[in-house]
PDB file of N, CA and C in Angstrom:
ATOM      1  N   UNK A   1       0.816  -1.183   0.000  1.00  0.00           N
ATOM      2  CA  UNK A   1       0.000   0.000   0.000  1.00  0.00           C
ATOM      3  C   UNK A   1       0.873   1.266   0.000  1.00  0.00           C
ATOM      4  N   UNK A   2       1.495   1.357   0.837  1.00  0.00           N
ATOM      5  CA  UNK A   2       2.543   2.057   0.755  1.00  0.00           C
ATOM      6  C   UNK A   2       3.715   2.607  -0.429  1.00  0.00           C
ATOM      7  N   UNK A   3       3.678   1.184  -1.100  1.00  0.00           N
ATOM      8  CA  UNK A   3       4.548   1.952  -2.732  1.00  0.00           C
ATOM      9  C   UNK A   3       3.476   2.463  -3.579  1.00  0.00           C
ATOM     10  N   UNK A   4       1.951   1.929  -3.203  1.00  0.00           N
ATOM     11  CA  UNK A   4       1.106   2.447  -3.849  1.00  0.00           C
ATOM     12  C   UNK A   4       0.890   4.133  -4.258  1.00  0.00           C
ATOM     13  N   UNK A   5       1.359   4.312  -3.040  1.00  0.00           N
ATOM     14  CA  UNK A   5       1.272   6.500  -2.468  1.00  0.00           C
ATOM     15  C   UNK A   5       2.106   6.598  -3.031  1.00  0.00           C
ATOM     16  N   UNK A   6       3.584   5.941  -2.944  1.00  0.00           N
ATOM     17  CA  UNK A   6       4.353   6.732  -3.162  1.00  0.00           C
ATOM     18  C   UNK A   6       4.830   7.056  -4.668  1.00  0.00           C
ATOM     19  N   UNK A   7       4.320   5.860  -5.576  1.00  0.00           N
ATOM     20  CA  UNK A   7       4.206   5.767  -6.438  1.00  0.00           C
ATOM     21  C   UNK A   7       2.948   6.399  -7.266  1.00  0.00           C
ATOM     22  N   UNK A   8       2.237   7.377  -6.725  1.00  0.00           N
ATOM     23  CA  UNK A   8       1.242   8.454  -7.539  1.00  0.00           C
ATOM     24  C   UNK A   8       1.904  10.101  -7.528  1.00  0.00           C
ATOM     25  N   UNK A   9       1.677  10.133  -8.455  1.00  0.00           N
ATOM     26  CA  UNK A   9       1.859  12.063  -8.925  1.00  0.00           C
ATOM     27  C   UNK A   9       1.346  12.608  -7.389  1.00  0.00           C
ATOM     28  N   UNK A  10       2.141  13.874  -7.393  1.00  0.00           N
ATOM     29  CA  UNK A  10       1.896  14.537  -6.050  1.00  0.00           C
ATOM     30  C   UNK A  10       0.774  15.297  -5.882  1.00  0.00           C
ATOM     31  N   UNK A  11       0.260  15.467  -7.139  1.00  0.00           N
ATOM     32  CA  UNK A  11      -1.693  16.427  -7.063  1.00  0.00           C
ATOM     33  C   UNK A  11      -2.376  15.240  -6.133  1.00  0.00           C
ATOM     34  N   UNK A  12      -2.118  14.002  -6.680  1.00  0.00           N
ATOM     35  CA  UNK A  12      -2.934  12.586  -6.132  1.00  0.00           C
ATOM     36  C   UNK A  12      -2.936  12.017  -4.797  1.00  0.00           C
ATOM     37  N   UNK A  13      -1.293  12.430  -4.382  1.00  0.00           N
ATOM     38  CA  UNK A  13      -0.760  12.484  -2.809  1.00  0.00           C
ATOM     39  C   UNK A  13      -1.602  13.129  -2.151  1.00  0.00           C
ATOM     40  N   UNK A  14      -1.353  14.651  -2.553  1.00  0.00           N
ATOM     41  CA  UNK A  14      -2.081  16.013  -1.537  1.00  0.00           C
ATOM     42  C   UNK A  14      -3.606  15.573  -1.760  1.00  0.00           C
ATOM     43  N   UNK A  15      -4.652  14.893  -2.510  1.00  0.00           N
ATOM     44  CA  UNK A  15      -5.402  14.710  -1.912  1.00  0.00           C
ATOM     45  C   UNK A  15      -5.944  13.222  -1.412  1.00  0.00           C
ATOM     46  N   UNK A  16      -4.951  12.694  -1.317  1.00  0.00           N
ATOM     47  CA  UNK A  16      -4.900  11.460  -0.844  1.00  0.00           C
ATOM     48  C   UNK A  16      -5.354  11.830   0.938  1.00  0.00           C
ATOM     49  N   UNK A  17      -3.898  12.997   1.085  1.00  0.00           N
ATOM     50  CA  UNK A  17      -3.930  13.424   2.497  1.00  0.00           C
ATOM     51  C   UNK A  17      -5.271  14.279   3.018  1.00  0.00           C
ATOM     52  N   UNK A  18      -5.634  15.003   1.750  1.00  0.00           N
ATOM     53  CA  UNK A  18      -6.519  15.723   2.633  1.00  0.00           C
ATOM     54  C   UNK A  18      -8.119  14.853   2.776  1.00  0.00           C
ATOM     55  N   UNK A  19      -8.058  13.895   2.005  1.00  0.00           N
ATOM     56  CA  UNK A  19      -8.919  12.957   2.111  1.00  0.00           C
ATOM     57  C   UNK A  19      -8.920  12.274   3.959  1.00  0.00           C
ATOM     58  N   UNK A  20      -7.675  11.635   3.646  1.00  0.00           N
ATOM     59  CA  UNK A  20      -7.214  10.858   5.120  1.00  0.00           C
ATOM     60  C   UNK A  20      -7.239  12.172   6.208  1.00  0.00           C
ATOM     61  N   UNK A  21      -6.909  13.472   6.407  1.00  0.00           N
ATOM     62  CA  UNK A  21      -7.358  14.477   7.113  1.00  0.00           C
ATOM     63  C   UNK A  21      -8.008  14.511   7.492  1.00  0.00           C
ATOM     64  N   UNK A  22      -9.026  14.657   6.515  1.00  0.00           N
ATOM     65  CA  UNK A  22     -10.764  14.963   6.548  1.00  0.00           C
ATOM     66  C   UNK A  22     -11.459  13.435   7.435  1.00  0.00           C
ATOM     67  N   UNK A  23     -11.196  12.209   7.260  1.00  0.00           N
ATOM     68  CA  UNK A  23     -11.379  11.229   7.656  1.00  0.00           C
ATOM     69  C   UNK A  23     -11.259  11.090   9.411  1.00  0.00           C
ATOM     70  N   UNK A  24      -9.748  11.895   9.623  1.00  0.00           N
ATOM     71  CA  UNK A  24      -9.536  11.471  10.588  1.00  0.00           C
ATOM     72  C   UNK A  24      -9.917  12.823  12.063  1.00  0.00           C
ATOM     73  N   UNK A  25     -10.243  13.659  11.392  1.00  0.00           N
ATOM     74  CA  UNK A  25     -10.877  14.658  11.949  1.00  0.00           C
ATOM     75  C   UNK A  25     -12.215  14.688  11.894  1.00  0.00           C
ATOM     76  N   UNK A  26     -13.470  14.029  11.279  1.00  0.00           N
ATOM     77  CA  UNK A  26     -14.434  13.364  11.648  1.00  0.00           C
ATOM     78  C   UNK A  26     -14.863  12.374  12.721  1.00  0.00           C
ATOM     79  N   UNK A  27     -13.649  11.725  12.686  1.00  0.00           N
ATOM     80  CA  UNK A  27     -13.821  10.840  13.934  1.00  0.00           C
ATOM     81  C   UNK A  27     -13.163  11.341  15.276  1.00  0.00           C
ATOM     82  N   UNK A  28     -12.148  11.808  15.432  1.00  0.00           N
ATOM     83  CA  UNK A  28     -12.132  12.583  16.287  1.00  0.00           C
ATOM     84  C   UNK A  28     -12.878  13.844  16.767  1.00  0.00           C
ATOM     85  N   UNK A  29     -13.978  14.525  15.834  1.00  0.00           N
ATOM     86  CA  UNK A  29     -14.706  14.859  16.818  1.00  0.00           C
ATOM     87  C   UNK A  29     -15.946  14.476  17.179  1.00  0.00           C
ATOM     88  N   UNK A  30     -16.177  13.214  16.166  1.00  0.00           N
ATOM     89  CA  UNK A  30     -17.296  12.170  16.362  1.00  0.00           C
ATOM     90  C   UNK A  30     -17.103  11.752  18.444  1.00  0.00           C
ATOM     91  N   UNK A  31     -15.842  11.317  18.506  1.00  0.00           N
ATOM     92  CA  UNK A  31     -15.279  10.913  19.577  1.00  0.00           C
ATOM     93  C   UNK A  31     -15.471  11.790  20.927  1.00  0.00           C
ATOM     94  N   UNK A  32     -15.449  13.109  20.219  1.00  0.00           N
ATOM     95  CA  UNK A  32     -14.939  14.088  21.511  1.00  0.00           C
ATOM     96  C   UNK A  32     -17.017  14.518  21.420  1.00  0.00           C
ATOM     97  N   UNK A  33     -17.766  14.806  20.627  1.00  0.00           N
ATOM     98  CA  UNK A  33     -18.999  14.803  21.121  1.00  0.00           C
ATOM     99  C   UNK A  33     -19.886  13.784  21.872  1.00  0.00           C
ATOM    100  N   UNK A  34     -19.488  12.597  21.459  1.00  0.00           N
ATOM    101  CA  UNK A  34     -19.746  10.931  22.130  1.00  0.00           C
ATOM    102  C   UNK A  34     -19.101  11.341  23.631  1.00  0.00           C
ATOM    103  N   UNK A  35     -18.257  11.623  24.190  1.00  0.00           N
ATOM    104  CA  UNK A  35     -17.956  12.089  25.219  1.00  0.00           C
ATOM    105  C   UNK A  35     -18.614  13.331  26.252  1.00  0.00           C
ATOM    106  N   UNK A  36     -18.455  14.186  24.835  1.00  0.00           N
ATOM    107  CA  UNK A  36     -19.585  15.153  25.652  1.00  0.00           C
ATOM    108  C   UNK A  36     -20.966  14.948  25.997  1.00  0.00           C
ATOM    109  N   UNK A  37     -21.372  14.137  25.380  1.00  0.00           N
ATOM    110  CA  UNK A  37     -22.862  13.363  25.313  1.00  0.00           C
ATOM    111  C   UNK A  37     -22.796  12.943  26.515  1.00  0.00           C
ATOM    112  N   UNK A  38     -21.855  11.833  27.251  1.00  0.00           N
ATOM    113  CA  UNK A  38     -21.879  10.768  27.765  1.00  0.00           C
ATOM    114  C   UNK A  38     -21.440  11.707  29.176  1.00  0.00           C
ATOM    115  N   UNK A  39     -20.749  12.955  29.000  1.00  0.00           N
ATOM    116  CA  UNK A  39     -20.724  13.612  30.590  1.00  0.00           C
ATOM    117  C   UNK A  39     -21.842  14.138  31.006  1.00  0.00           C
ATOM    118  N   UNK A  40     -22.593  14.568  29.589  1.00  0.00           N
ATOM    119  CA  UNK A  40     -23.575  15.414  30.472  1.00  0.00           C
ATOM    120  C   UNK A  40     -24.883  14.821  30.732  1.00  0.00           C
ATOM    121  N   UNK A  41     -25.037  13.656  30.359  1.00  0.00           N
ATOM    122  CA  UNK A  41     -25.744  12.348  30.370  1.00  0.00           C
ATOM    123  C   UNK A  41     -25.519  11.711  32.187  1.00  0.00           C
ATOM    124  N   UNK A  42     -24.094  11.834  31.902  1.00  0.00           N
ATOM    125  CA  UNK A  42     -23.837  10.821  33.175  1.00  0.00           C
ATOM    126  C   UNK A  42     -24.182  11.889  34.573  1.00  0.00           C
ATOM    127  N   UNK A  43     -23.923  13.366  34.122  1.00  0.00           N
ATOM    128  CA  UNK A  43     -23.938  14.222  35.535  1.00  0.00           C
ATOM    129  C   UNK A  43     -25.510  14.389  35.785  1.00  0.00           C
ATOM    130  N   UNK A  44     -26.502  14.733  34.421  1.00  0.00           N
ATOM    131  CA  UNK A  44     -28.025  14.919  35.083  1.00  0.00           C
ATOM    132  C   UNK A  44     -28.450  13.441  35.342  1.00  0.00           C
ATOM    133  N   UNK A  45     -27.709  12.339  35.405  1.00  0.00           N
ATOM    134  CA  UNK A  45     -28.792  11.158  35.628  1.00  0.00           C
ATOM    135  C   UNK A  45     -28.122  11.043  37.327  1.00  0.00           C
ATOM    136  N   UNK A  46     -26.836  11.246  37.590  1.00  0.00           N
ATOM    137  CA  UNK A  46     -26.349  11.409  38.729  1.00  0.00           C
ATOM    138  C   UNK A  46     -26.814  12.707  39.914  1.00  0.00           C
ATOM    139  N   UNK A  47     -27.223  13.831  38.867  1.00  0.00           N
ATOM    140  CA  UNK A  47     -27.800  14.583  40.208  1.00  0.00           C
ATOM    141  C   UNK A  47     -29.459  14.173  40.531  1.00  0.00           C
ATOM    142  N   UNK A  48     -29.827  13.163  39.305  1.00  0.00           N
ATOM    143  CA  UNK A  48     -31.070  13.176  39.319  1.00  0.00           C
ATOM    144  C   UNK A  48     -31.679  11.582  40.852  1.00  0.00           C
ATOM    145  N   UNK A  49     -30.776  11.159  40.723  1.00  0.00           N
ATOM    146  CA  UNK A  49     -30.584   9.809  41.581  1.00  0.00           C
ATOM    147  C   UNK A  49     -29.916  10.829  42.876  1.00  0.00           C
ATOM    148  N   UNK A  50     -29.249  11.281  42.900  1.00  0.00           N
ATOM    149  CA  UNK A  50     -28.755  11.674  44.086  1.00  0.00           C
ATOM    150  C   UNK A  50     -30.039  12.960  44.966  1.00  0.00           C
ATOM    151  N   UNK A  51     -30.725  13.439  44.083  1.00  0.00           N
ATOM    152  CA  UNK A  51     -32.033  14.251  44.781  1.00  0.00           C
ATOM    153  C   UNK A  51     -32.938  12.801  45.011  1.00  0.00           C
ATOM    154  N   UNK A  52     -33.285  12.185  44.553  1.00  0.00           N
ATOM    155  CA  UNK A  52     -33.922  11.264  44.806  1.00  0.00           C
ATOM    156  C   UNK A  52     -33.698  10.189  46.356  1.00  0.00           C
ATOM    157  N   UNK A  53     -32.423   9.841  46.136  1.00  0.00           N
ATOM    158  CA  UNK A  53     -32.315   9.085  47.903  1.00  0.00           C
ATOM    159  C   UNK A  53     -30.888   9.125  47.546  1.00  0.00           C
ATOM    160  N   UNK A  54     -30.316   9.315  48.862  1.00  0.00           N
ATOM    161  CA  UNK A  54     -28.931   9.334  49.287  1.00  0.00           C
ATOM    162  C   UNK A  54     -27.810   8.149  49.313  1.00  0.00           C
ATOM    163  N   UNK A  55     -28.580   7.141  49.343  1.00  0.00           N
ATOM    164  CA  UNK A  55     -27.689   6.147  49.980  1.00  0.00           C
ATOM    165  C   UNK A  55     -27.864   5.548  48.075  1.00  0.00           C
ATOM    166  N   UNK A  56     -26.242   5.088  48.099  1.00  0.00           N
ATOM    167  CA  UNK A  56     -25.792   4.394  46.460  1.00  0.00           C
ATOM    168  C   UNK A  56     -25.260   3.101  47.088  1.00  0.00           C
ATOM    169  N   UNK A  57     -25.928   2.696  45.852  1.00  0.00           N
ATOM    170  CA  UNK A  57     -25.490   0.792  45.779  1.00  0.00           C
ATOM    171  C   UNK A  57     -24.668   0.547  45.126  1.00  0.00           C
ATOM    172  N   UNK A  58     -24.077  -0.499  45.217  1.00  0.00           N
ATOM    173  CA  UNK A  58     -22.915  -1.329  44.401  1.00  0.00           C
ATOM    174  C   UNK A  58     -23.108  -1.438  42.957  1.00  0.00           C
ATOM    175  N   UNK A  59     -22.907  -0.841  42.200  1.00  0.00           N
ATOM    176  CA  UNK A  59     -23.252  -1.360  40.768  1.00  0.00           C
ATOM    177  C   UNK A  59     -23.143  -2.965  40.481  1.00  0.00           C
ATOM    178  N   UNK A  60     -24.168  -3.795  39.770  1.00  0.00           N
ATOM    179  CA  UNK A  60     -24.197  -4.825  39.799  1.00  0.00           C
ATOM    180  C   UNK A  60     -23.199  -5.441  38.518  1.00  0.00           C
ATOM    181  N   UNK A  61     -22.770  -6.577  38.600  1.00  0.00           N
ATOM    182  CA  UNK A  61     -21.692  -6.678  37.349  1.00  0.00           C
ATOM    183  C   UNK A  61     -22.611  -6.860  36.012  1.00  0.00           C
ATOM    184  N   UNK A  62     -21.583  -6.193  35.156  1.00  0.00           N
ATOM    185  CA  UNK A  62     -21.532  -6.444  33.947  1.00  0.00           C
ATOM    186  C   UNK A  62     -21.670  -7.362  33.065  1.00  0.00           C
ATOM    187  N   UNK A  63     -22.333  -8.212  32.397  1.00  0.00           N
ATOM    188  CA  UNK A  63     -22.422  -9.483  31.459  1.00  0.00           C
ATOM    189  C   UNK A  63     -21.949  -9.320  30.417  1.00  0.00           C
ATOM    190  N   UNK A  64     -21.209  -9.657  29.933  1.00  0.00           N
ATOM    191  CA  UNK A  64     -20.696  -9.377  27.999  1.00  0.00           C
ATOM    192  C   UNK A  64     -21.771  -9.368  27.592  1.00  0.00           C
ATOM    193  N   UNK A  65     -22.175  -8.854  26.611  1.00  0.00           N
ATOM    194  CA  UNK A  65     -22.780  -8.777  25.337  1.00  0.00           C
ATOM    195  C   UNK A  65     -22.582 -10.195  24.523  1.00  0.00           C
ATOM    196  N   UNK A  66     -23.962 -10.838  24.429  1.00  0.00           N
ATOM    197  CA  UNK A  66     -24.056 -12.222  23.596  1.00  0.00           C
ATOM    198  C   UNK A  66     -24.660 -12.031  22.522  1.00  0.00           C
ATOM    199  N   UNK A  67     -25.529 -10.911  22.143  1.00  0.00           N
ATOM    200  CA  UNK A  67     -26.588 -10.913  21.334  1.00  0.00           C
ATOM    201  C   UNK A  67     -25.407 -10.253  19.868  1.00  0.00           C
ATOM    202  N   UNK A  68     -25.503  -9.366  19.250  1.00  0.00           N
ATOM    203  CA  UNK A  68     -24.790  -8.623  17.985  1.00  0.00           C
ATOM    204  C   UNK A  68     -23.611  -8.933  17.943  1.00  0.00           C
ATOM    205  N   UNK A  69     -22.917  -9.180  16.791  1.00  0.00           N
ATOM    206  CA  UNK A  69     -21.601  -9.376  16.654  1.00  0.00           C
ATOM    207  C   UNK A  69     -20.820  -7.471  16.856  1.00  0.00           C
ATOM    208  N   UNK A  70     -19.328  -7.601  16.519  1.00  0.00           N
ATOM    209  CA  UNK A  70     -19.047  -6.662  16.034  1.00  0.00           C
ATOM    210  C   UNK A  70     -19.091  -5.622  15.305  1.00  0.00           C
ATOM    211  N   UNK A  71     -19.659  -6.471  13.719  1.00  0.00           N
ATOM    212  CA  UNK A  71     -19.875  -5.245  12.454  1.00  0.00           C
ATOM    213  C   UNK A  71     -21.174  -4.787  12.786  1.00  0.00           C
ATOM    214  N   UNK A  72     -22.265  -5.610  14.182  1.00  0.00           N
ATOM    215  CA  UNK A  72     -23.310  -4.712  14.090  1.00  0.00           C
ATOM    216  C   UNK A  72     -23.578  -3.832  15.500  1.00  0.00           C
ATOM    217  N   UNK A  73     -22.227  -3.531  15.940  1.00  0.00           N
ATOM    218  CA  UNK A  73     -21.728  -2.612  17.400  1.00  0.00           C
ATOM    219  C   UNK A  73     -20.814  -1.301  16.712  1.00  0.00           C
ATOM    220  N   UNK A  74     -20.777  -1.756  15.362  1.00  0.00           N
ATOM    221  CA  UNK A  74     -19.881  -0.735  14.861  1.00  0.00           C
ATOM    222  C   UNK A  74     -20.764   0.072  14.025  1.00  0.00           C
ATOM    223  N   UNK A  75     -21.998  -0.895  12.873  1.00  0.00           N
ATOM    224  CA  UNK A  75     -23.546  -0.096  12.081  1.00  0.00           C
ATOM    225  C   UNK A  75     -23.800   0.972  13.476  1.00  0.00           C
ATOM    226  N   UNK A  76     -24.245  -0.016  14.858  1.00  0.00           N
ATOM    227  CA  UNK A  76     -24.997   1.011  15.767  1.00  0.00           C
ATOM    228  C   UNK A  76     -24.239   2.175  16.003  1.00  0.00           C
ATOM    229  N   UNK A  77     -22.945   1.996  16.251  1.00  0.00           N
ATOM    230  CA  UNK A  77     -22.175   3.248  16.580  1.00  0.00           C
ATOM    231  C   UNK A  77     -22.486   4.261  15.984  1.00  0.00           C
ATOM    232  N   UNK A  78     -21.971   4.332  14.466  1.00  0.00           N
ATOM    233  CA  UNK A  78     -22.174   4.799  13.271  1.00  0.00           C
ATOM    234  C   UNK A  78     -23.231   5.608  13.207  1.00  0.00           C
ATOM    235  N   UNK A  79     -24.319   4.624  13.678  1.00  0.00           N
ATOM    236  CA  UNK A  79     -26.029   5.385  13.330  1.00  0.00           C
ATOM    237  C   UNK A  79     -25.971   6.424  14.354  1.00  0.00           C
ATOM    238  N   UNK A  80     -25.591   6.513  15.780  1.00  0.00           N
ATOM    239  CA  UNK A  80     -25.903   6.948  16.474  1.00  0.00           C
ATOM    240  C   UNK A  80     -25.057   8.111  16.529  1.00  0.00           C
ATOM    241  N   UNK A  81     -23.295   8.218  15.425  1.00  0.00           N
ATOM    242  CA  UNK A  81     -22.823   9.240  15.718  1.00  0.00           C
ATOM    243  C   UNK A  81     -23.425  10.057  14.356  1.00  0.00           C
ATOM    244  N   UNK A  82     -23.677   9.605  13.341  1.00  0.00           N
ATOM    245  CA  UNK A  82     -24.823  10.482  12.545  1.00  0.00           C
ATOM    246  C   UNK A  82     -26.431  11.266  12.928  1.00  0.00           C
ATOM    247  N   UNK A  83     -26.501  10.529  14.053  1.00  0.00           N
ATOM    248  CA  UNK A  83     -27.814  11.210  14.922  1.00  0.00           C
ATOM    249  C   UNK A  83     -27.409  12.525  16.029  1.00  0.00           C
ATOM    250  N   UNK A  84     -26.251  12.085  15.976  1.00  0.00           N
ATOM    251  CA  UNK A  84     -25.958  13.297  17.307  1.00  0.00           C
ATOM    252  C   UNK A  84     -25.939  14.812  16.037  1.00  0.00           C
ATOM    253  N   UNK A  85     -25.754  14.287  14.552  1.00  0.00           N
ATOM    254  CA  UNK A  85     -25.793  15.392  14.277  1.00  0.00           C
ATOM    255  C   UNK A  85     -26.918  16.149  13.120  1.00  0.00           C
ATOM    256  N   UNK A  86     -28.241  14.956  13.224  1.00  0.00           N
ATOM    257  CA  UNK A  86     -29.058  15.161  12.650  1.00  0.00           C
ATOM    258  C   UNK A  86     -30.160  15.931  13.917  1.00  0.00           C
ATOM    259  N   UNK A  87     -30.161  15.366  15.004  1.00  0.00           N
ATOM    260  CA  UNK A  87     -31.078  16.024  15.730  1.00  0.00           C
ATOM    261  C   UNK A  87     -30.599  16.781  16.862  1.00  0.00           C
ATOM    262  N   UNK A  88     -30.330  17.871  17.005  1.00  0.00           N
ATOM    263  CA  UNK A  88     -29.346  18.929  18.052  1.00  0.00           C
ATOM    264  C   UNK A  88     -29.698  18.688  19.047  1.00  0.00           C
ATOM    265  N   UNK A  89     -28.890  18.545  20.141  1.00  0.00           N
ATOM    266  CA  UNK A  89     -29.214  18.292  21.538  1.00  0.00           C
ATOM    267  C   UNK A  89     -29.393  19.649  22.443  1.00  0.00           C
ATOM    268  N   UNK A  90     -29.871  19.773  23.453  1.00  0.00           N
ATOM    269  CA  UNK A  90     -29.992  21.055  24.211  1.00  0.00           C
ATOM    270  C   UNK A  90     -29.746  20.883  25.358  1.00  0.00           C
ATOM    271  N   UNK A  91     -28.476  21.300  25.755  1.00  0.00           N
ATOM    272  CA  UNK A  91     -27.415  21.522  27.312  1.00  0.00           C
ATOM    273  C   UNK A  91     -27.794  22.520  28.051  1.00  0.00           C
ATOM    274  N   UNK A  92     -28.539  22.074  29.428  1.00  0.00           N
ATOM    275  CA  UNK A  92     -28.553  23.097  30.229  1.00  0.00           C
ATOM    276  C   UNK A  92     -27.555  22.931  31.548  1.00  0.00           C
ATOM    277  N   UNK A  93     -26.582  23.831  31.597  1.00  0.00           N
ATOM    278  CA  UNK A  93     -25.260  23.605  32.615  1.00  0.00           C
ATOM    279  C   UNK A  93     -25.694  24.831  33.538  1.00  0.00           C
ATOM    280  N   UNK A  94     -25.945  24.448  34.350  1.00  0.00           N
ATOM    281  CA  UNK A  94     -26.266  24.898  35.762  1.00  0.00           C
ATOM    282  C   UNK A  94     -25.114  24.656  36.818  1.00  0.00           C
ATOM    283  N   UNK A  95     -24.739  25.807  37.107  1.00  0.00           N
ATOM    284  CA  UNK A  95     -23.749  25.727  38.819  1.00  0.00           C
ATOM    285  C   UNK A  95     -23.951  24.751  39.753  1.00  0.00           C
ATOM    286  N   UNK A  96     -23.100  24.318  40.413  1.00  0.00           N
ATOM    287  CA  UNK A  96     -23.362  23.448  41.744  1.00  0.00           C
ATOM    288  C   UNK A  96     -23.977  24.149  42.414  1.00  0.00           C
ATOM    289  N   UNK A  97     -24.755  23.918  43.595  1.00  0.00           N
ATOM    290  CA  UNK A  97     -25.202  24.955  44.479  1.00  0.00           C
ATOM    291  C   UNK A  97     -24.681  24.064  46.056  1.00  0.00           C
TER     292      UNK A  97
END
C-alpha cells in the first residue's frame, strides 16, 4: 500500500492526504462529542438519583454482550454518531449549588 502512495503524482498524494485528514478529523470529533454526550448524560442522571435518595449501591456486574456481533456494534455506533448530528441536543449547565 505504501509503494502504492508513493508511487502516484503529487496532485494525487495532496489529496490522498486531505482525504485521510478529513477522515480522521471526523472521527475525532465524532469521539470528543460521544464524550460530551456521555458527561452530560452521566452528571443529570447522577444529580437526578442523588435528589432522589442518598444512599448508592454497588453497581451490579456487567455481562458481555451475547446478542450482535461486532460489524453490528460498529452499524450502531455509526447510526448513532450520525444522529448526534441530525437532531441537536440542548445543554442546560447549571452551577453546583
Amino acid at each position: 500500500m505504501l509503494e502504492e502512495l508513493q508511487s502516484l503524482s503529487e496532485t494525487n498524494k495532496k489529496r490522498v492526504l486531505v482525504i485521510a485528514t478529513i477522515i480522521i478529523m471526523i472521527i475525532i470529533i465524532g469521539v470528543w462529542v460521544t464524550y460530551f454526550n456521555n458527561i452530560i448524560i452521566g452528571n443529570s442522571s447522577q444529580a437526578a438519583s442523588q435528589a432522589t435518595s442518598t444512599a448508592v449501591a454497588a453497581p451490579a456486574p456487567v455481562a458481555p454482550p451475547a446478542g450482535p456481533g461486532v460489524w453490528q456494534n460498529i452499524e450502531n455506533g455509526l447510526r448513532r454518531f450520525v444522529n448526534i448530528f441530525r437532531k441537536p441536543s440542548q445543554y442546560n449547565i447549571q452551577p453546583q449549588q
